[in-house]
N, C-alpha and C. Protein backbone atom coordinates (compact mmCIF):
# COMPACT_ATOMS: atom_id res chain seq x y z
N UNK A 1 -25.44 0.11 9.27
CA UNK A 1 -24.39 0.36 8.29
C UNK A 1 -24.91 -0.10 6.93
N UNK A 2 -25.06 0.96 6.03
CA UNK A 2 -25.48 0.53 4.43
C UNK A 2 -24.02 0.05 4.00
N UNK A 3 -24.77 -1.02 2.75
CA UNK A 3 -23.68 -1.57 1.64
C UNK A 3 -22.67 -0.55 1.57
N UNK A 4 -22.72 0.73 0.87
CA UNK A 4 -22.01 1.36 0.36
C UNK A 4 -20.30 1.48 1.16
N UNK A 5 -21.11 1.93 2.66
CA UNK A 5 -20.09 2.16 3.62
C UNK A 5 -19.06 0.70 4.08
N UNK A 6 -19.75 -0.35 3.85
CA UNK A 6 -19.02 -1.29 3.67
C UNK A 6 -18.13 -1.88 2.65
N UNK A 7 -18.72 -1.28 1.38
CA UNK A 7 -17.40 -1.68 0.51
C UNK A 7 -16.62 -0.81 0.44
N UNK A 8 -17.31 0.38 1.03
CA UNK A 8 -15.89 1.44 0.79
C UNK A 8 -15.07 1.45 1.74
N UNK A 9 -15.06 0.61 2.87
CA UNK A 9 -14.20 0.25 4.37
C UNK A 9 -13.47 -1.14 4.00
N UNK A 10 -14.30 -1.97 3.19
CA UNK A 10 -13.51 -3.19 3.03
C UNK A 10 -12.35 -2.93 1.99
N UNK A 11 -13.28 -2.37 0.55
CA UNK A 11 -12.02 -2.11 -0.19
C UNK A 11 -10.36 -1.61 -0.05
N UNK A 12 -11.00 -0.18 1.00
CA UNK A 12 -9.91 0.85 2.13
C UNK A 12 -9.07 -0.40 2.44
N UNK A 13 -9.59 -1.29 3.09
CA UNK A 13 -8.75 -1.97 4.29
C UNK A 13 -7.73 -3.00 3.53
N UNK A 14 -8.64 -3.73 2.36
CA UNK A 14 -8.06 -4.36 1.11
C UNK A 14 -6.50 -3.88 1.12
N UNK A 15 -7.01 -2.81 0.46
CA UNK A 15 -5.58 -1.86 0.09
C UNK A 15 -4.46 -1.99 1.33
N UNK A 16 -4.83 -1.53 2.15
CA UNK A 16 -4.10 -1.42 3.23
C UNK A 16 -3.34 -2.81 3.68
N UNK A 17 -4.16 -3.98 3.41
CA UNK A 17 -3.71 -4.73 3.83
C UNK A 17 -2.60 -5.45 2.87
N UNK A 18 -3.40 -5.40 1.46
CA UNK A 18 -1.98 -5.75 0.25
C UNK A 18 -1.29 -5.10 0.16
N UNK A 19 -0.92 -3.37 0.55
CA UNK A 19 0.33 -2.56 0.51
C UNK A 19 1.09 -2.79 1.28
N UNK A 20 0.89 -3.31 3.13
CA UNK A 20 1.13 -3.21 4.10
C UNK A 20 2.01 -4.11 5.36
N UNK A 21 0.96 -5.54 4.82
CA UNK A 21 1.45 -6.78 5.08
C UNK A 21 3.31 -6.94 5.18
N UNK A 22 3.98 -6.52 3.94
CA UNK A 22 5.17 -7.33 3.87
C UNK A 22 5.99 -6.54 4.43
N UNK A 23 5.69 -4.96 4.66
CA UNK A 23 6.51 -3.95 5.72
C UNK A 23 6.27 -4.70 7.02
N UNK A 24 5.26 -5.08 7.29
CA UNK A 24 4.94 -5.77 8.75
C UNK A 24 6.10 -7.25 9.02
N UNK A 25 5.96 -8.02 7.93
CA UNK A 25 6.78 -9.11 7.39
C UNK A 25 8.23 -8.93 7.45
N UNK A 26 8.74 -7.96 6.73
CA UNK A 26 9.67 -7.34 6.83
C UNK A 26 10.70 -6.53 7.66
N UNK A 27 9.74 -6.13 8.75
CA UNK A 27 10.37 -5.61 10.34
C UNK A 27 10.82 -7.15 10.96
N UNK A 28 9.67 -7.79 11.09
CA UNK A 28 10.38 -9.09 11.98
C UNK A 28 11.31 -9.61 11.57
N UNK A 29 11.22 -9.53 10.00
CA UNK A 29 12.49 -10.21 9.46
C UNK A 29 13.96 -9.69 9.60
N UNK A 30 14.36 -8.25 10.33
CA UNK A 30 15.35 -7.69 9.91
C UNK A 30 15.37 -7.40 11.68
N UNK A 31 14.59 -7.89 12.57
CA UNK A 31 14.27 -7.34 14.01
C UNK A 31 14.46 -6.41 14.31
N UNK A 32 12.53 -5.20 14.09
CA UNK A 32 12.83 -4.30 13.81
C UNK A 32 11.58 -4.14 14.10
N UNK A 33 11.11 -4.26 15.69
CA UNK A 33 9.74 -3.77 15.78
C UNK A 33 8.61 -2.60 15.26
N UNK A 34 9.50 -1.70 15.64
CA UNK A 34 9.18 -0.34 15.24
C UNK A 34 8.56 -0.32 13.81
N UNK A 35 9.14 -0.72 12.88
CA UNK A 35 9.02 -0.92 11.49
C UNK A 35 7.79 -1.52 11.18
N UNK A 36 7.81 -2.61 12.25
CA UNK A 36 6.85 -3.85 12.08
C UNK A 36 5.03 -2.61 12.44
N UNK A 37 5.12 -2.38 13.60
CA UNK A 37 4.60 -1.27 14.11
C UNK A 37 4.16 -0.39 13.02
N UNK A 38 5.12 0.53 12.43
CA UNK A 38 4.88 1.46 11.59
C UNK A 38 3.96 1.09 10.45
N UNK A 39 4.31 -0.24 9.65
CA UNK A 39 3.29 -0.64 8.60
C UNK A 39 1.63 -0.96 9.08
N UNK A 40 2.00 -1.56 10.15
CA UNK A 40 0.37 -1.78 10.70
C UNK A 40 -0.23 -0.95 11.06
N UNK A 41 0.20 0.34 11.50
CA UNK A 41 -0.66 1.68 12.22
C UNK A 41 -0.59 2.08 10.49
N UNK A 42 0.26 2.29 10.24
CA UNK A 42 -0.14 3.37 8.48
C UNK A 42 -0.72 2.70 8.11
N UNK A 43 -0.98 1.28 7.49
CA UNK A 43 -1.82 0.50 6.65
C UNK A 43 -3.48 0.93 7.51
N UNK A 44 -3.46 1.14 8.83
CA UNK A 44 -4.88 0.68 9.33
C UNK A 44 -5.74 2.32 9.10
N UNK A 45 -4.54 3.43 8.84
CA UNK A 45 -5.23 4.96 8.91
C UNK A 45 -5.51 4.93 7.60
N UNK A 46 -4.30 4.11 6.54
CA UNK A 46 -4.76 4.50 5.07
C UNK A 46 -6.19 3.59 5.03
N UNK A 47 -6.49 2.44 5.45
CA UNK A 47 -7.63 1.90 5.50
C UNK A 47 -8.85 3.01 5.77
N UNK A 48 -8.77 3.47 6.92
CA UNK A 48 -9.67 4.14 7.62
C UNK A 48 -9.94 5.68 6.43
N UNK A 49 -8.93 6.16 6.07
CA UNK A 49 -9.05 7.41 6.14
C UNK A 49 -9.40 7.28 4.25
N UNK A 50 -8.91 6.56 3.97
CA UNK A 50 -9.06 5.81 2.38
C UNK A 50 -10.88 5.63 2.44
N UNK A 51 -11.38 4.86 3.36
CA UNK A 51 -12.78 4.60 3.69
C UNK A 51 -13.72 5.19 4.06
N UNK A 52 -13.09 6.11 4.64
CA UNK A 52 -14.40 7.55 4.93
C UNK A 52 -14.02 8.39 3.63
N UNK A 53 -13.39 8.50 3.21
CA UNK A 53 -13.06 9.26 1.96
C UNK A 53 -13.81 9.16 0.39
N UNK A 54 -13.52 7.76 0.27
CA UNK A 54 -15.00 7.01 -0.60
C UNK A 54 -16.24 7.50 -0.09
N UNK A 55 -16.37 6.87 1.28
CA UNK A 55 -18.28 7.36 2.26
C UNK A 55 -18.43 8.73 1.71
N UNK A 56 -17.66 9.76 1.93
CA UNK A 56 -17.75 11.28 1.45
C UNK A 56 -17.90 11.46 0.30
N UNK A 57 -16.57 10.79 -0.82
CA UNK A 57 -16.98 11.40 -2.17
C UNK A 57 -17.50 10.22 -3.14
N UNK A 58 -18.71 9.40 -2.86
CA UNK A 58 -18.76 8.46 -3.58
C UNK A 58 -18.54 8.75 -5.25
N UNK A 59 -18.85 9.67 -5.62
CA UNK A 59 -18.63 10.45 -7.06
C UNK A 59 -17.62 10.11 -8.01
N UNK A 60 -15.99 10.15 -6.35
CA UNK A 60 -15.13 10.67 -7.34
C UNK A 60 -14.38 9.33 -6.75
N UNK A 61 -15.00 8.24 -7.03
CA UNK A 61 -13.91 6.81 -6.76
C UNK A 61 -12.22 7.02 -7.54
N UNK A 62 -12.40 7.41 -8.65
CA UNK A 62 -11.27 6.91 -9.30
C UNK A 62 -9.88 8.08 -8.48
N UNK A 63 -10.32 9.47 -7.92
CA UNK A 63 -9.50 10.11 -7.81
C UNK A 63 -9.52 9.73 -6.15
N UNK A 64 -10.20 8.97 -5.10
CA UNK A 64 -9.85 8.72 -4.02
C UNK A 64 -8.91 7.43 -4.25
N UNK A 65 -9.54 6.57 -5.05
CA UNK A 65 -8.40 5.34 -4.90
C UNK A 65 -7.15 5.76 -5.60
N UNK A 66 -6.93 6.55 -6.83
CA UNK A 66 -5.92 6.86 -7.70
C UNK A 66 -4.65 7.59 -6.24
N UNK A 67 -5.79 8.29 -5.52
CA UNK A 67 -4.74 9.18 -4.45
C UNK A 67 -4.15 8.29 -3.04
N UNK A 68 -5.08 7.37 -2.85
CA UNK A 68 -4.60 6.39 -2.03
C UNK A 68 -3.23 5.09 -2.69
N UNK A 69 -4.11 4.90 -4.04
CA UNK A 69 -2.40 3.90 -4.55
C UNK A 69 -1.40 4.79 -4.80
N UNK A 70 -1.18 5.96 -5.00
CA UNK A 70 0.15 6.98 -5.02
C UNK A 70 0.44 6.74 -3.57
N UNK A 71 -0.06 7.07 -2.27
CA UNK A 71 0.02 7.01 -1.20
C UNK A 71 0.96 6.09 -0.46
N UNK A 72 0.03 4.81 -1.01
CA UNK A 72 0.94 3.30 -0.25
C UNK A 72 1.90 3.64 -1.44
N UNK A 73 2.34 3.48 -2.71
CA UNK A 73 3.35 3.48 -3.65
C UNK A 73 4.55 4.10 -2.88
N UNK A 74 4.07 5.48 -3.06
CA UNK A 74 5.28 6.52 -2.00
C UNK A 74 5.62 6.26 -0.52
N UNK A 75 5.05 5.34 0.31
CA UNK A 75 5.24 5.31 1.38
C UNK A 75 5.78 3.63 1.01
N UNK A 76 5.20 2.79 0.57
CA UNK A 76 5.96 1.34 0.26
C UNK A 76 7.75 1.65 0.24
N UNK A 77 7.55 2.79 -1.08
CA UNK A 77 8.92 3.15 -1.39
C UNK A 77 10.10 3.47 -0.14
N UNK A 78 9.47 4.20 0.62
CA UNK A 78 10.27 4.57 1.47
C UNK A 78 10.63 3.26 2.65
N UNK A 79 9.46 2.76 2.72
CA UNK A 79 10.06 1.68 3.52
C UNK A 79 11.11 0.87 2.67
N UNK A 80 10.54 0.41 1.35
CA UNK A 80 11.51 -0.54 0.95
C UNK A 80 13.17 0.03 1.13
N UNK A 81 13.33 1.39 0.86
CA UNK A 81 14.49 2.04 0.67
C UNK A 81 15.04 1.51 2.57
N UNK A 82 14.20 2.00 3.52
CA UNK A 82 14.95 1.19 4.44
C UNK A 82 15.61 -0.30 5.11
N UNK A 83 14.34 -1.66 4.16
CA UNK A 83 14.53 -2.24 4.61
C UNK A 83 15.73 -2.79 3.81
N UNK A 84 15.56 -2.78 2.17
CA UNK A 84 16.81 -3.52 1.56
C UNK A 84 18.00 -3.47 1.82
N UNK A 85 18.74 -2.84 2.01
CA UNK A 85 20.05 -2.82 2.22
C UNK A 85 20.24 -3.67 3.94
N UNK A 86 18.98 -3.32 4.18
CA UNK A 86 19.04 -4.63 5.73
C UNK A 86 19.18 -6.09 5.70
N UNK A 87 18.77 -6.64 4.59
CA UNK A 87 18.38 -8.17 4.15
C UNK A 87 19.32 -8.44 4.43
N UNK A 88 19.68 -9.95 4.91
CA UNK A 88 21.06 -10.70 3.92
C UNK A 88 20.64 -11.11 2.78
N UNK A 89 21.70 -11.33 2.13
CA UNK A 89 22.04 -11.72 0.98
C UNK A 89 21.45 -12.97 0.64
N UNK A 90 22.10 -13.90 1.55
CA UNK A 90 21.95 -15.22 1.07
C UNK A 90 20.63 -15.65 2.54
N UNK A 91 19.91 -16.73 2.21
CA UNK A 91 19.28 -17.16 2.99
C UNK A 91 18.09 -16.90 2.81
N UNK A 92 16.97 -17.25 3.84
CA UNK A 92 15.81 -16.44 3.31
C UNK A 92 14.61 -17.72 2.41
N UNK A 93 14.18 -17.23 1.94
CA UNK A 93 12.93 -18.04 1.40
C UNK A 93 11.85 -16.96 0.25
N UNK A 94 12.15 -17.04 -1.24
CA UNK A 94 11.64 -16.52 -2.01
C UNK A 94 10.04 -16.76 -1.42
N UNK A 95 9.81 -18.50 -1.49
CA UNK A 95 8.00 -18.49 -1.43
C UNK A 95 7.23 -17.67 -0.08
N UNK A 96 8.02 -17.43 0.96
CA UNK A 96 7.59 -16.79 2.06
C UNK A 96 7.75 -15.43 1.97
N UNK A 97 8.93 -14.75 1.15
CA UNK A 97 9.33 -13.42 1.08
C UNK A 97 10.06 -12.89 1.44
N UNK A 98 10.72 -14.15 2.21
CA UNK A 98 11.74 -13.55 3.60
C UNK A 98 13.37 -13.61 2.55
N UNK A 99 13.40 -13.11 1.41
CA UNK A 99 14.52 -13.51 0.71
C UNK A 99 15.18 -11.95 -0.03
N UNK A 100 16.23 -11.34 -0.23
CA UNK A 100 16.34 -10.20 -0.81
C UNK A 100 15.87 -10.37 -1.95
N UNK A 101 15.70 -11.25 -2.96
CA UNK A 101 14.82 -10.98 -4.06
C UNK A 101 13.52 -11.26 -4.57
N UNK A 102 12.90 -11.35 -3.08
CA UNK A 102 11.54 -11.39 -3.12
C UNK A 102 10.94 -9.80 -2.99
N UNK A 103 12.44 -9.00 -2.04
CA UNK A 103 11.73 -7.64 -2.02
C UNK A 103 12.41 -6.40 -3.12
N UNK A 104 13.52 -7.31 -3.92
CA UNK A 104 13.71 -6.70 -4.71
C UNK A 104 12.37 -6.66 -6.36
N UNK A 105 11.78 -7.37 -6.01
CA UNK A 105 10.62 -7.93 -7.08
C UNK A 105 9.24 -7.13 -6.83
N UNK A 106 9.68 -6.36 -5.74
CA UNK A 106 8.56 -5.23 -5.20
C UNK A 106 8.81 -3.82 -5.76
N UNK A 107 9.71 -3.43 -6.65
CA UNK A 107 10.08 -2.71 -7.30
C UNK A 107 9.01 -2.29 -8.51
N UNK A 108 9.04 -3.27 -9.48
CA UNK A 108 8.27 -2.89 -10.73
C UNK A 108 6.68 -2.65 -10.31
N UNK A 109 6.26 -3.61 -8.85
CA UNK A 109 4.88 -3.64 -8.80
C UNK A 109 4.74 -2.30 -8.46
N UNK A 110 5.51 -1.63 -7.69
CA UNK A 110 5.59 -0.24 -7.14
C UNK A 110 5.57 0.34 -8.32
N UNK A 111 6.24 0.55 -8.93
CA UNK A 111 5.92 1.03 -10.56
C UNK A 111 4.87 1.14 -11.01
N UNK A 112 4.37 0.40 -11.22
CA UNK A 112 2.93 -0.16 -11.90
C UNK A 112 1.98 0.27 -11.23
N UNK A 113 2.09 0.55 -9.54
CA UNK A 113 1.38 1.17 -9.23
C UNK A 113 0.89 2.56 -8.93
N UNK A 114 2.03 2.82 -9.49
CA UNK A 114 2.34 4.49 -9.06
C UNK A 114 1.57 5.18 -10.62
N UNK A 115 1.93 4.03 -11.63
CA UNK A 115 1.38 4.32 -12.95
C UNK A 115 0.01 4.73 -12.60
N UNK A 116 -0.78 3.26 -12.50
CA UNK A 116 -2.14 2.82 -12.06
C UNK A 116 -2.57 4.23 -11.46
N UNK A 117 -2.20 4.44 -10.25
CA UNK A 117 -2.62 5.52 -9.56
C UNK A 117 -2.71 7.22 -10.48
N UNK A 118 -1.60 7.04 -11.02
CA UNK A 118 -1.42 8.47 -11.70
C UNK A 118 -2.70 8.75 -12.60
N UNK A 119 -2.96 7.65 -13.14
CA UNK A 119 -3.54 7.34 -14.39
C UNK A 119 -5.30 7.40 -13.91
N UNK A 120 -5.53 7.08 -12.81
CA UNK A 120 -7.06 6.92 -11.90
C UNK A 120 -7.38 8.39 -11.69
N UNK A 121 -6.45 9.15 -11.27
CA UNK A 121 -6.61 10.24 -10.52
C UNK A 121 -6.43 11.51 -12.26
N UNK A 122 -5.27 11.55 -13.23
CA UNK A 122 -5.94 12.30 -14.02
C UNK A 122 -6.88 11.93 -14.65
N UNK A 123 -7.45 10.80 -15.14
CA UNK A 123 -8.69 10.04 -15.48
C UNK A 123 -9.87 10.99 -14.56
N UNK A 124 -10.12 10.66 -13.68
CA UNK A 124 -10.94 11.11 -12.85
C UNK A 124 -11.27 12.81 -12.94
N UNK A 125 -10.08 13.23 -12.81
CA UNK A 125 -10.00 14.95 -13.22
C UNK A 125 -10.68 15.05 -14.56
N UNK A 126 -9.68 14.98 -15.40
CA UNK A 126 -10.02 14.87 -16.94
C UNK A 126 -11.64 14.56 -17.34
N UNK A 127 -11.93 13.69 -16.85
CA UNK A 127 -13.45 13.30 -16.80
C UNK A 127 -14.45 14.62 -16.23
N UNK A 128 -14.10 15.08 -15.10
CA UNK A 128 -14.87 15.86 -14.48
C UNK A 128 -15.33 17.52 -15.37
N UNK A 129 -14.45 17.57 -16.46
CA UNK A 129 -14.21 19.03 -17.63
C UNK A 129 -15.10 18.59 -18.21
């Protein structure tokens, strides 16, 4: 296995694992295997499929990662849309996450990343003219 294929599997997995983690976090918290389940199998394909994708187009980094942070963004989203209204209210633990406004604070980053992403991927295009 060359360097290359390794940072482009670690980075993949990176991602996967900072998008992914708190859906995983987040099922147990609301007891909700399935959920829990769902973030760890999607986080481990966007890893994978994020990582051969780099291996293939080493060229065009900015428009594989730009298309992978839209990816987790839009799919974060949808989880979050299921889990919030699950939380309680009160209780919970901001420093752990286990708190409704620890996942209400996952909002703007989602933002920011959806920016980020938009911004990688016409970058990347734009560049290629």
């Amino acid at each position: 296995m060359n360097g290359q294929r390794v940072v482009a599997y670690g980075s993949m997995m990176g991602v996967a694992l900072g998008g992914f983690t708190w859906v995983v976090v987040a099922g147990n918290l609301i007891h909700e295997p399935i959920l829990s389940l769902a973030g760890a199998v999607i986080g481990l394909a966007v890893g994978l499929a994020g990582g051969s994708s780099l291996v293939r187009y080493p060229e065009r980094r900015g428009l594989v990662l730009g298309a992978v942070m839209l990816f987790v963004v839009l799919v974060d989203w949808a989880f979050l849309a299921v889990v919030l209204p699950r939380l309680p209210e009160q209780g919970g633990s901001i420093y752990f996450g286990t708190s409704r406004s620890a996942y209400v604070l996952l909002q703007p980053i989602l933002l920011i990343g959806g920016v980020a992403g938009t911004g990688l991927v016409l970058w990347d295009l734009l560049r290629r003219r």
